[in-house]
Protein backbone atom coordinates (compact mmCIF):
# COMPACT_ATOMS: atom_id res chain seq x y z
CA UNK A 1 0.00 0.00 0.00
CA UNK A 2 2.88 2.61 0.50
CA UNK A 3 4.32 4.18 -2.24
CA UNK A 4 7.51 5.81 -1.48
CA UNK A 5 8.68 6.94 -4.67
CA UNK A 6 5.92 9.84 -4.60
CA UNK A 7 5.93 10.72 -1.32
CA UNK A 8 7.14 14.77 -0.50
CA UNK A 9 9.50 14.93 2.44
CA UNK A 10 12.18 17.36 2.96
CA UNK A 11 15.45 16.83 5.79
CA UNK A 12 14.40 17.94 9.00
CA UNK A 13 17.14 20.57 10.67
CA UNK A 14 20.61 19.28 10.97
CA UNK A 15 21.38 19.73 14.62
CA UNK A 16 18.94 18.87 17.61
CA UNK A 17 16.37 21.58 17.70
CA UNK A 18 12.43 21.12 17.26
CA UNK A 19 12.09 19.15 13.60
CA UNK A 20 9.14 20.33 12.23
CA UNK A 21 7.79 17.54 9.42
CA UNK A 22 4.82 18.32 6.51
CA UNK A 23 1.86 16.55 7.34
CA UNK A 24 1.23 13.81 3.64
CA UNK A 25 -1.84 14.72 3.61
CA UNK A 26 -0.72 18.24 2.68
CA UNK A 27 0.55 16.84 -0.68
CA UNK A 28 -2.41 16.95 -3.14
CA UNK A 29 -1.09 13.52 -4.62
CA UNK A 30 -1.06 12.27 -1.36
CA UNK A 31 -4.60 13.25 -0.52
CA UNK A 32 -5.65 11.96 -3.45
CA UNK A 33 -4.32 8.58 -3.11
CA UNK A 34 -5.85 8.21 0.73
CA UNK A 35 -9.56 10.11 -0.78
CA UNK A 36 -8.96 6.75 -3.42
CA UNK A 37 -8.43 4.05 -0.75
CA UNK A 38 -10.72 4.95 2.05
CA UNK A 39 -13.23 4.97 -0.79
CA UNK A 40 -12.30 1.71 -2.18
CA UNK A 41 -15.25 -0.80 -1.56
CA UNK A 42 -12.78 -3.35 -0.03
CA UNK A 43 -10.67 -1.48 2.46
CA UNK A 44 -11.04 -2.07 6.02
CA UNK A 45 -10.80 1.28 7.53
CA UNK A 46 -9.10 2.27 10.44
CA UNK A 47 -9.37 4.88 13.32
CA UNK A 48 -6.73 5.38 15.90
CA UNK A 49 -7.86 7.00 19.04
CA UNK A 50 -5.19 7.87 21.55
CA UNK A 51 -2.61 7.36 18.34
CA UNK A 52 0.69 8.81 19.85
CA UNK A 53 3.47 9.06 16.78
CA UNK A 54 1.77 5.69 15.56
CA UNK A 55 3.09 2.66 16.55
CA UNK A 56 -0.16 1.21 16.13
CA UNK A 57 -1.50 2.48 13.06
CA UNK A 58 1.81 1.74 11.13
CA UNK A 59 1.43 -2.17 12.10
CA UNK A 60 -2.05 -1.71 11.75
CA UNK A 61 -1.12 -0.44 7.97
CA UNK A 62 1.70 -2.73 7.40
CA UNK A 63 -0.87 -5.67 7.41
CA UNK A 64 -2.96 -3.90 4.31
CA UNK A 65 -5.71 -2.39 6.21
CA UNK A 66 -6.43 1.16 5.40
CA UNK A 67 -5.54 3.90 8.28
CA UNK A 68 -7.99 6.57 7.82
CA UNK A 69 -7.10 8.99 10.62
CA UNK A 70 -5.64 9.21 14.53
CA UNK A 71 -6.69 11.35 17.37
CA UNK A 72 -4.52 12.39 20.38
CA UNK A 73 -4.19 16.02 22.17
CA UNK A 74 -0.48 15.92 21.84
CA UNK A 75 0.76 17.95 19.05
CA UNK A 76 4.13 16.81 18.28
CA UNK A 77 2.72 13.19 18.56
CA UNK A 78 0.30 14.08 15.60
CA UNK A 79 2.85 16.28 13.96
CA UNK A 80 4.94 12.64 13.87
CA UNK A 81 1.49 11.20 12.98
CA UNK A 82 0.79 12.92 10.10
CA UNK A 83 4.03 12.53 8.63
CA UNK A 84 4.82 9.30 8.93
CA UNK A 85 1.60 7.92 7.96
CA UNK A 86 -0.86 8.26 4.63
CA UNK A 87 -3.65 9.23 7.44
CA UNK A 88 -5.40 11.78 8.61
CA UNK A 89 -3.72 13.27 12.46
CA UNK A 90 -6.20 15.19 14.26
CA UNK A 91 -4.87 17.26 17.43
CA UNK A 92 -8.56 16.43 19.80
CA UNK A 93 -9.31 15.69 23.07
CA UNK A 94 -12.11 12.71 21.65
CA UNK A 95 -13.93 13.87 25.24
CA UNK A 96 -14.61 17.14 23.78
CA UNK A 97 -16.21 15.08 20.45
CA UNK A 98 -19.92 14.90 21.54
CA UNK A 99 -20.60 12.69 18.55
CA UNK A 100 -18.23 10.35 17.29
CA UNK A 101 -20.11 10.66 14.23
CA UNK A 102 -18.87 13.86 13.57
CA UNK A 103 -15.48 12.66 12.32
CA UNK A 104 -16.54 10.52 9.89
CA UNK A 105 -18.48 13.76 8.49
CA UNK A 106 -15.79 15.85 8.99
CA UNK A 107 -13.30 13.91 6.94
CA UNK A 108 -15.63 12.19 4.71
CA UNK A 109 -15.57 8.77 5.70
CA UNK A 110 -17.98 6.27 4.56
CA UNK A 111 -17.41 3.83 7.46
CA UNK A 112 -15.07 2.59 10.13
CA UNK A 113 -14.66 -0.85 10.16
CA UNK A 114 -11.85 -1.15 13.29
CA UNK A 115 -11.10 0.74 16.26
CA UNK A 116 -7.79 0.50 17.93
CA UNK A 117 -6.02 2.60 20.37
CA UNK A 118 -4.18 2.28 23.55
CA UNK A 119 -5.89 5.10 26.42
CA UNK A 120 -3.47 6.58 28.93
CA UNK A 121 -2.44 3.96 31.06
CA UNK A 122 -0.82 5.99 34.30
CA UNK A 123 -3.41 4.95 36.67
CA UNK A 124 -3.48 0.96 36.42
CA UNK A 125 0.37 0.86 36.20
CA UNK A 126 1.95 -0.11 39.58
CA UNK A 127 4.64 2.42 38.82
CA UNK A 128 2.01 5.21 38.26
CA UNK A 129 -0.19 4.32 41.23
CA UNK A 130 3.11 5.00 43.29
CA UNK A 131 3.62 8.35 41.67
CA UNK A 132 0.05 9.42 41.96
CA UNK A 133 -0.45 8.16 45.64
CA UNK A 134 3.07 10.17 46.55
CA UNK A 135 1.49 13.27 44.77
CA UNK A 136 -1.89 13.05 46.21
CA UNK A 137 -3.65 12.76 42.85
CA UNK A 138 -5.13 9.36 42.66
CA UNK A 139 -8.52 11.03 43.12
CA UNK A 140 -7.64 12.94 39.89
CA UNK A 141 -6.52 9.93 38.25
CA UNK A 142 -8.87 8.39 38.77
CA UNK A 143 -11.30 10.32 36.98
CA UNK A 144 -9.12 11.74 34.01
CA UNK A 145 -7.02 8.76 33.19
CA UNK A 146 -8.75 5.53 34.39
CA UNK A 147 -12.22 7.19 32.96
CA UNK A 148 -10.46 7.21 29.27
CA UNK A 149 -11.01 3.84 28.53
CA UNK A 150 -14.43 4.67 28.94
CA UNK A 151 -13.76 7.06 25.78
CA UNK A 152 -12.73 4.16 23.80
CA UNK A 153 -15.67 2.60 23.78
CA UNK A 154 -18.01 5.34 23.46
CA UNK A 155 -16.90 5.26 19.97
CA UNK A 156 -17.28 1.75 19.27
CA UNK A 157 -20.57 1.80 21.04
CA UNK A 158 -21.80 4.52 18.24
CA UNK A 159 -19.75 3.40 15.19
CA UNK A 160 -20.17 -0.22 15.97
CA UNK A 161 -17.16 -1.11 13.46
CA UNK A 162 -16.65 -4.51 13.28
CA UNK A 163 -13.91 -4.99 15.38
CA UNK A 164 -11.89 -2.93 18.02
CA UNK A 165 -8.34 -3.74 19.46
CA UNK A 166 -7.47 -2.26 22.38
CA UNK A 167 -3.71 -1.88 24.08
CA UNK A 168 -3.48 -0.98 27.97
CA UNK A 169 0.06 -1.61 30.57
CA UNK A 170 -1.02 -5.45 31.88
CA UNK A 171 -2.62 -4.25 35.40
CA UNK A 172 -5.67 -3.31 33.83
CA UNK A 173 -6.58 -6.86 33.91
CA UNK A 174 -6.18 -6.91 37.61
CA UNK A 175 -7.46 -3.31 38.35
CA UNK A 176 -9.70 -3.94 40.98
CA UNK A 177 -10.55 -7.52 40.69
CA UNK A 178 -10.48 -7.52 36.71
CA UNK A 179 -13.44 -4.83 37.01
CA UNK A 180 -12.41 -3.02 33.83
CA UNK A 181 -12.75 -6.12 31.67
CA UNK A 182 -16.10 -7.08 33.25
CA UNK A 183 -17.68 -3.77 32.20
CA UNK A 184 -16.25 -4.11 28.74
CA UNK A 185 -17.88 -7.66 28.29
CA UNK A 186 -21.21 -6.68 29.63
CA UNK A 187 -21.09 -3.46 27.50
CA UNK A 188 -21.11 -4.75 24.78
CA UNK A 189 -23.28 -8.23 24.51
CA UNK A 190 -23.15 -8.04 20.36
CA UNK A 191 -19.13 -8.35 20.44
CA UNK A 192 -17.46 -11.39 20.76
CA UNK A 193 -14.35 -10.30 23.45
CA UNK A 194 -11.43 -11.90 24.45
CA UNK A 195 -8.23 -10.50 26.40
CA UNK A 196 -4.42 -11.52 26.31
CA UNK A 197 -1.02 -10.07 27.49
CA UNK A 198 1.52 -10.63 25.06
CA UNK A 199 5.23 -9.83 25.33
CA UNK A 200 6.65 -7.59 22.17
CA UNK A 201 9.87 -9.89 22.45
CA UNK A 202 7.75 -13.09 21.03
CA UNK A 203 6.83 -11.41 17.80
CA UNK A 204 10.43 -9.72 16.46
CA UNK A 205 11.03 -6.75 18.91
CA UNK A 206 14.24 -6.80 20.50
CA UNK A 207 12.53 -5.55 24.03
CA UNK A 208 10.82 -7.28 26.80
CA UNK A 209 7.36 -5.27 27.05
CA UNK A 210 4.29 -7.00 28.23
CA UNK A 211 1.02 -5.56 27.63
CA UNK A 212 -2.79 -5.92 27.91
CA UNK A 213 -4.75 -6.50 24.09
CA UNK A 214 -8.63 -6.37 24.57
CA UNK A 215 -9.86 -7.51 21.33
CA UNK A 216 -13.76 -7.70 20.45
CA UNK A 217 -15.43 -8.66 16.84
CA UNK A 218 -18.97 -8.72 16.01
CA UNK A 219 -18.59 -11.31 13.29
CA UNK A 220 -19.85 -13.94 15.16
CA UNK A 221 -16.16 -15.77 15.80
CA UNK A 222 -13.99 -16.26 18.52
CA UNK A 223 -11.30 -14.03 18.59
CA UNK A 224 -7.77 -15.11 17.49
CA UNK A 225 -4.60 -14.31 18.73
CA UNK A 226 -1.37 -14.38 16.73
CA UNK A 227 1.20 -17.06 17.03
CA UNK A 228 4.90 -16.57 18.82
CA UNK A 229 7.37 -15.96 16.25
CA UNK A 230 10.11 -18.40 16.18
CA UNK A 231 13.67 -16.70 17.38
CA UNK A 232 14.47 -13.34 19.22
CA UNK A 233 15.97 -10.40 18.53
CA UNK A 234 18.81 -8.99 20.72
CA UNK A 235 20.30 -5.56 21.29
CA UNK A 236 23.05 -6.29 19.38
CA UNK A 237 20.59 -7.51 16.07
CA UNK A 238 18.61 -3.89 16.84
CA UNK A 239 21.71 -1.55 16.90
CA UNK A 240 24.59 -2.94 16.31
CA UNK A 241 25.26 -1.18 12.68
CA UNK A 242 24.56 2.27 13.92
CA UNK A 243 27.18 4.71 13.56
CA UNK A 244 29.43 5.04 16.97
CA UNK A 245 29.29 8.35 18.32
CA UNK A 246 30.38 10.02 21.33
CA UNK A 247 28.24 12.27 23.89
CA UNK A 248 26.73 14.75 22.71
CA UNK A 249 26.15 14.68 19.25
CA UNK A 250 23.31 16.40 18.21
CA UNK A 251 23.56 16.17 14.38
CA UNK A 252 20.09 15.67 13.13
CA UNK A 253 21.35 13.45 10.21
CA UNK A 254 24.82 11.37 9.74
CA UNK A 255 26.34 9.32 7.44
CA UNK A 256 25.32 5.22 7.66
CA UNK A 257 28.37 3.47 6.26
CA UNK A 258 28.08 0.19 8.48
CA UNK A 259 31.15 -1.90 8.95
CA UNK A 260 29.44 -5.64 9.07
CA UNK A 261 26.81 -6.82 7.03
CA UNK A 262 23.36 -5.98 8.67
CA UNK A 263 21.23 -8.56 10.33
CA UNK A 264 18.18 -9.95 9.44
CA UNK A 265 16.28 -7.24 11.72
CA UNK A 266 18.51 -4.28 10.96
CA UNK A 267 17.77 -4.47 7.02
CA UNK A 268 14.10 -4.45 7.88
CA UNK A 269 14.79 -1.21 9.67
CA UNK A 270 16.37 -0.21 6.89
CA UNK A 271 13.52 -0.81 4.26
CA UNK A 272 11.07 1.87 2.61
CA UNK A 273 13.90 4.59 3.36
CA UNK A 274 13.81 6.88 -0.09
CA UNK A 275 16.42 6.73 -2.07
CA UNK A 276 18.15 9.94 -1.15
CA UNK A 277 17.64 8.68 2.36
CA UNK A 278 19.40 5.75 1.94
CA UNK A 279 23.09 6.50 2.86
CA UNK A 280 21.96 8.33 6.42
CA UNK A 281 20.44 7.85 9.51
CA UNK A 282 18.30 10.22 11.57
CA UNK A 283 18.33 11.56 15.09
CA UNK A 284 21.20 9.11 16.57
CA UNK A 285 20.86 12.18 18.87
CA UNK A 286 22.82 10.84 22.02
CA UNK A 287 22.84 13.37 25.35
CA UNK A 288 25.59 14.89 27.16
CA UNK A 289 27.07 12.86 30.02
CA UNK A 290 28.28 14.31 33.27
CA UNK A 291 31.65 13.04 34.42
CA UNK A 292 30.95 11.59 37.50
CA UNK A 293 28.04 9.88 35.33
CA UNK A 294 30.87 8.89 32.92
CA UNK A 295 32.87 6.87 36.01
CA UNK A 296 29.39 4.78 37.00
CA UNK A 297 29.04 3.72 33.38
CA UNK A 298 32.48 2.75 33.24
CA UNK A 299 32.30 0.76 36.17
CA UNK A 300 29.07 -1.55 34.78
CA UNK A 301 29.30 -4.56 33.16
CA UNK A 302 26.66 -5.17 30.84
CA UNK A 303 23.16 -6.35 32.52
CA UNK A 304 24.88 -4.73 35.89
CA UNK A 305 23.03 -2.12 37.78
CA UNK A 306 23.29 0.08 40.32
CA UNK A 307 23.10 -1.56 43.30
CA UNK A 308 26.52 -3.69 41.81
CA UNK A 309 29.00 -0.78 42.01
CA UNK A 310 31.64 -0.30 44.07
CA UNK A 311 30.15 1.55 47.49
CA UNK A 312 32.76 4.75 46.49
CA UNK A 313 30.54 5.16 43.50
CA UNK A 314 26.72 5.21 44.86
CA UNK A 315 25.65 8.29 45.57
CA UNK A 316 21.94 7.38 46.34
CA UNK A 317 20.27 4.55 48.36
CA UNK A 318 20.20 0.69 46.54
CA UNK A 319 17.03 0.31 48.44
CA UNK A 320 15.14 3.05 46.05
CA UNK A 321 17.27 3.37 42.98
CA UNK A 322 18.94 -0.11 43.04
CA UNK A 323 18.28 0.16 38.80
CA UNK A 324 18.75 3.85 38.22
CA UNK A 325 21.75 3.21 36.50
CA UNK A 326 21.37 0.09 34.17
CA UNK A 327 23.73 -1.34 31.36
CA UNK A 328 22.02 -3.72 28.85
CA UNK A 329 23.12 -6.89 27.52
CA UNK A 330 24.14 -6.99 23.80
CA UNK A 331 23.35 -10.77 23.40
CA UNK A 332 19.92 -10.55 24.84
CA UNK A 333 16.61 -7.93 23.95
CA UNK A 334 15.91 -4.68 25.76
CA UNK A 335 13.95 -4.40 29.45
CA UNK A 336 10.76 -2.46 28.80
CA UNK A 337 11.33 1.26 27.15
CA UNK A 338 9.41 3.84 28.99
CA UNK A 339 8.67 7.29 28.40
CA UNK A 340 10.73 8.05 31.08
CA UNK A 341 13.49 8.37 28.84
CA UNK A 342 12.35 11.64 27.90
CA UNK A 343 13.72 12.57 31.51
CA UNK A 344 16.65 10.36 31.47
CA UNK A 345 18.30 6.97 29.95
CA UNK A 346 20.23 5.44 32.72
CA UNK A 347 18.09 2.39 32.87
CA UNK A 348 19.47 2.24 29.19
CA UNK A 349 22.97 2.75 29.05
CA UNK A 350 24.82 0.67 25.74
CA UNK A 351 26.17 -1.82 26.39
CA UNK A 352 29.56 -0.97 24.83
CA UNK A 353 29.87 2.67 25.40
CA UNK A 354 29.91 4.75 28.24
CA UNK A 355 26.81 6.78 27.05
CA UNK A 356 22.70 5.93 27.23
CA UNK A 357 21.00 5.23 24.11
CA UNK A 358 20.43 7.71 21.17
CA UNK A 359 16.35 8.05 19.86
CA UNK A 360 17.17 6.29 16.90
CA UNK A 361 18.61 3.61 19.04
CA UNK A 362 15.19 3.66 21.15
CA UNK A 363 13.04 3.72 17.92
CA UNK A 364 15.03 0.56 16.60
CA UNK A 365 14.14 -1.00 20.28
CA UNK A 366 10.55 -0.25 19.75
CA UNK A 367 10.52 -1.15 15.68
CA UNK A 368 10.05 1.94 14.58
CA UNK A 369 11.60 1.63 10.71
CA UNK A 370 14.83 4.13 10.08
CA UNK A 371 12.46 5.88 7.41
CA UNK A 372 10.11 7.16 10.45
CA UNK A 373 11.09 10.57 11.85
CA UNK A 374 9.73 11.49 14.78
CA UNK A 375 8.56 15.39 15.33
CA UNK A 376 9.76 17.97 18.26
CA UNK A 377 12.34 18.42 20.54
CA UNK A 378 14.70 15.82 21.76
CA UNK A 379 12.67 15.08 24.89
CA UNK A 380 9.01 15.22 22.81
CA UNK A 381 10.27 12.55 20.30
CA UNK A 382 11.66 10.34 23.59
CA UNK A 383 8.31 10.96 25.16
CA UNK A 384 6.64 9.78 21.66
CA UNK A 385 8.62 6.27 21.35
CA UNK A 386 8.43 5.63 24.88
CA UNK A 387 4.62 5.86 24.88
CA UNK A 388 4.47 4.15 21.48
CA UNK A 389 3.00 0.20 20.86
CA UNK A 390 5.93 -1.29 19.01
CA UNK A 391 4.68 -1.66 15.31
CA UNK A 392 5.59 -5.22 14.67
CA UNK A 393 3.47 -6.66 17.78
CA UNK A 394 0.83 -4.42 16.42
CA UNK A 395 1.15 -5.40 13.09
CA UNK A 396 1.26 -9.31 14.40
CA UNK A 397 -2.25 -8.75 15.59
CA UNK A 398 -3.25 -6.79 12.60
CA UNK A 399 -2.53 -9.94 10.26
CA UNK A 400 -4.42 -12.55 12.47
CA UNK A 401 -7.45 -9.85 12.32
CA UNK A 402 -7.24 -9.17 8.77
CA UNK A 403 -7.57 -12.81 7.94
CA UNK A 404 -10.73 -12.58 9.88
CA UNK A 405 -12.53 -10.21 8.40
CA UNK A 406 -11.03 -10.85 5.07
CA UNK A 407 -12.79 -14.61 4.44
């Protein structure tokens, strides 16, 4: 479905300031070729609530179905969005959309066949009940971000497409007594639901991240769930050809000469890059590091944290921050990447150099393709990955649903 060769893009800046990207959509080609497939009598059309930069829709659009649009309220995220994707981004607060209706008028949309998004997730995460309980918000929380889910499925309850998938962190199944998931079911007694944590590492993502799919159809079937790929894919497959640079280097585009030939997962990274793409890589942006930060790197060993250095070198408690400083393995995948890392990296320092990881590194962890560029400053485009559902489990999912609905 994509077709490179057209596409308009232009370099974003060549040092690390806020890259601004041109929305496709803005290219009358390009608006003409989405106008011709959400119009197409066989496309199963998508809409991508919550949509971040787009993990989602891009596996969601790797396995042929058409991505007609994605909301979020976060601008850069849609700027990324828009670019990176032959959709439509729309910068909304979906609460403030009295009729979900309205967005199929707006953008002239003759159906939507499948809902997918992944709602904020801070208050069923163990983490983010800490955080919120320590800044005596849970009340808040509770109504803003544990409520959004709710939003979810006020659009599938008016647009009754005929299937939704929905992504949550895994403690939403156990969020008081699984009571999330029995509203969901009981909601909706025409949908056929089903709910499974999967782990991004079994289908081709060199990271460990679990996370909670809800998955509904109204086809009358049970719902499937896709196989576990065969093999997995470390570190060392993910990054290993990226250029090696030294702290900082904020060069928005460098040379990509690498030295071995590429692995089997780094040459998928590689593909759909345009051809005058093709000899660089994008925003291996890697942050300063602070000498005394410098010395605890040193003194890690890959997979070593923290609480393993020498007592001269801790300068906070091992009780508390026992992984605040956290080398990773070359030889095995990833520990879950947070959004955190828009703050800091040192639960991600390489595992060669005495640095954390640059955002190309932490789009190649989350399977973002080379070819995506992400929108923003430094710590927006972190932010943007971190929060992002890695595009090959998504499009894993995607494939078992398209066969679905396809026979």
């Amino acid at each position: 479905m994509r077709d490179e060769g057209n596409r308009s893009t232009r370099l974003p800046p060549m040092r690390g300031e806020h890259v601004r990207l041109p929305a496709q959509l803005d290219d009358p080609d390009r608006l003409k070729a989405w106008t011709d497939r959400i119009n197409h009598p066989e496309s199963f059309l998508v809409l991508d609530l919550f949509c971040g930069a787009g993990g989602m829709s891009l596996g969601f659009e790797a396995a042929r179905f058409v991505v007609a649009a994605g909301v979020d309220t976060d601008p850069t995220a849609i700027a990324t969005y828009a670019h990176n994707l032959l959709a439509r981004g729309i910068l909304r607060d979906i609460r403030e959309i009295a009729d979900p209706r309205d967005v199929l008028r707006d953008l002239g949309l003759p159906r939507i066949d499948v809902i997918i998004g992944g709602p904020p997730c801070q208050g069923f995460s163990r983490i983010g009940k800490g955080r919120i309980r320590s800044l005596e918000l849970e009340t808040h929380y509770e109504e803003v971000f544990n409520r959004l889910y709710h939003e979810f499925m006020r659009f599938v309850e008016v647009l009754q497409p005929l299937a939704f998938v929905m992504e949550n962190v895994p403690d939403m199944a156990r969020y008081r007594n699984g009571e999330i998931l029995k509203r969901i079911t009981s909601r909706f007694t025409n949908y056929t639901i089903d709910w499974r944590i999967l782990d991004a590492v079994d289908y081709g993502v060199p990271q460990r991240r679990r996370r909670l799919f809800v998955q509904g159809n109204r086809l009358g079937r049970l719902v499937r769930w896709p196989a576990p790929r065969a093999g997995v894919v470390t570190v060392r497959d993910a990054i290993s050809d990226l250029p090696d640079r030294q702290p900082p280097s904020l060069e928005e585009v460098l040379p990509y000469r690498p030295q071995q030939p590429l692995t089997a997962y780094q040459q998928k990274m590689r593909e759909g890059l345009r051809d005058d793409h093709r000899d660089n890589v994008f925003a291996h942006i890697i942050r300063q590091v602070r000498d005394n930060d410098r010395l605890i790197f040193a003194a890690l060993n890959e997979g070593q944290k923290y609480r393993d250095l020498p007592a001269e070198l801790q300068r906070y408690r091992t009780d508390i921050f026992h992984d605040r400083y956290w080398r990773l393995r070359y030889d095995r995948p990833a520990w879950t990447v947070t959004a955190h890392i828009a703050k800091d990296a040192y639960r991600y320092i390489h595992p060669e150099h005495c640095r954390t990881l640059s955002i190309r590194e932490f789009a190649r962890l989350q399977s973002f393709p080379d070819r995506f560029l992400f929108a923003g400053p430094r710590t927006a485009r972190l932010r943007q990955i971190g929060n992002a559902v890695p595009p090959l489990l998504a499009q894993a999912i995607a494939e078992t649903l398209y066969e679905d609905l396809a026979r």
